[in-house]
Protein backbone atom coordinates (compact mmCIF):
# COMPACT_ATOMS: atom_id res chain seq x y z
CA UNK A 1 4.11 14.41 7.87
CA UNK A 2 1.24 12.85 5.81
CA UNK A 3 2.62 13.95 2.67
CA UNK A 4 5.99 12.77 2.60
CA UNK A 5 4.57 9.38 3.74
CA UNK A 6 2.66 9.12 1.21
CA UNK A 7 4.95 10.49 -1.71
CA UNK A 8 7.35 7.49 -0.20
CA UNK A 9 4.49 5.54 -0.78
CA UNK A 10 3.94 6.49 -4.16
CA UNK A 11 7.43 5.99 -4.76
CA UNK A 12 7.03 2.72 -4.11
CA UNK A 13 3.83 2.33 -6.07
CA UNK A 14 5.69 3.25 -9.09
CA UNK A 15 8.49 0.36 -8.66
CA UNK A 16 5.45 -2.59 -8.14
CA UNK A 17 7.06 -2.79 -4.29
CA UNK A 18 3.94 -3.37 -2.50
CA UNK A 19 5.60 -4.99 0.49
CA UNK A 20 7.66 -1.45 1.11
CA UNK A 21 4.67 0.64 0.57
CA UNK A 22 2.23 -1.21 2.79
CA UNK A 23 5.16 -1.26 5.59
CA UNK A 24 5.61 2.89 5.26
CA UNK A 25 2.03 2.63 5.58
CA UNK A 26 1.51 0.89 8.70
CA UNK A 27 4.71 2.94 10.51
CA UNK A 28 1.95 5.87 8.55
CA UNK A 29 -0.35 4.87 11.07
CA UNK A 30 1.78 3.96 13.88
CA UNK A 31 3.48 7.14 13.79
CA UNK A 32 0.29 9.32 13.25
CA UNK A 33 -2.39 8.00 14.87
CA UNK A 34 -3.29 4.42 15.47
CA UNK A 35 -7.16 4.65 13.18
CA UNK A 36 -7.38 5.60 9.54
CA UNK A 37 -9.39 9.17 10.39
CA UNK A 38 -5.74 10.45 12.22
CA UNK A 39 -3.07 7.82 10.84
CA UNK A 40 -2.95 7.26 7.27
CA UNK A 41 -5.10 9.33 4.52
CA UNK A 42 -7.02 8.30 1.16
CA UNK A 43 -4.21 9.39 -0.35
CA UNK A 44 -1.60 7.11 1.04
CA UNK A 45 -4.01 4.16 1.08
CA UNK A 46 -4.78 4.75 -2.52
CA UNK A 47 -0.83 4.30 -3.22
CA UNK A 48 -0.21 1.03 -1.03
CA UNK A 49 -3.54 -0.06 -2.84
CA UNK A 50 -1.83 0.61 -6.31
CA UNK A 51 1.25 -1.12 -5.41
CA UNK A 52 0.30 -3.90 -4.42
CA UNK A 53 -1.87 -3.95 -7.68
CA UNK A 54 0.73 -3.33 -9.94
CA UNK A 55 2.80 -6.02 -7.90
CA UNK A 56 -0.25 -8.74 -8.68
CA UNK A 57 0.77 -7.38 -12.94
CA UNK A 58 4.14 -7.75 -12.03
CA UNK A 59 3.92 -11.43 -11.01
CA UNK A 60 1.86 -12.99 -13.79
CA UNK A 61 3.38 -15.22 -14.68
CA UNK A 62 3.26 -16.65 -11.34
CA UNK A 63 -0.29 -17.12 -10.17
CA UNK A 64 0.17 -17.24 -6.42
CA UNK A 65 2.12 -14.18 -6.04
CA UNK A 66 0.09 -12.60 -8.33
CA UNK A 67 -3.44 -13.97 -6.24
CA UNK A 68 -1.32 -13.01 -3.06
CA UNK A 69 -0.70 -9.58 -4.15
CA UNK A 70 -4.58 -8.97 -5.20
CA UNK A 71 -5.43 -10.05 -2.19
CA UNK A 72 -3.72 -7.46 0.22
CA UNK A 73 -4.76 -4.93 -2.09
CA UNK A 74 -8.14 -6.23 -1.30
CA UNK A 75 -7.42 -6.21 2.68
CA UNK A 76 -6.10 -2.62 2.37
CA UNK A 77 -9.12 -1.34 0.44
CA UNK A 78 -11.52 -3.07 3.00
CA UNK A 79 -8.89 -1.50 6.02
CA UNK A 80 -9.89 1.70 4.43
């Protein structure tokens, strides 16, 4: 169900994993409905979004996976 997607999802969040969190999120919306009003909720897109944020902290010191990781935080918040 929605929540346990999304507390797997925060899980991830919480270990910088981005890649992990945005993949529960898309089998989220696979598995729930193929739009954002019956797949995945605000709350699970507001998790992915914060891991892949704190995976762009994660990776200063190297600037492409850090731009790389801002940037599909970006997509997701635009997907949203």
């Amino acid at each position: 169900n929605e929540i346990g997607y999304a507390t797997v999802i925060d899980g991830y969040s919480r270990i910088c994993d981005g890649e992990n969190a945005e993949r529960i999120l898309q089998l989220m919306k696979g598995r729930l409905g193929g739009d954002t009003t019956n797949g995945a909720n605000v709350v699970a897109y507001n998790a992915a979004i914060s891991a892949w944020a704190r995976s762009a902290s994660r990776a200063e010191g190297d600037a492409l996976k850090s731009r790389s990781a801002a940037e599909k935080a970006e997509q997701l918040l635009r997907e949203m």
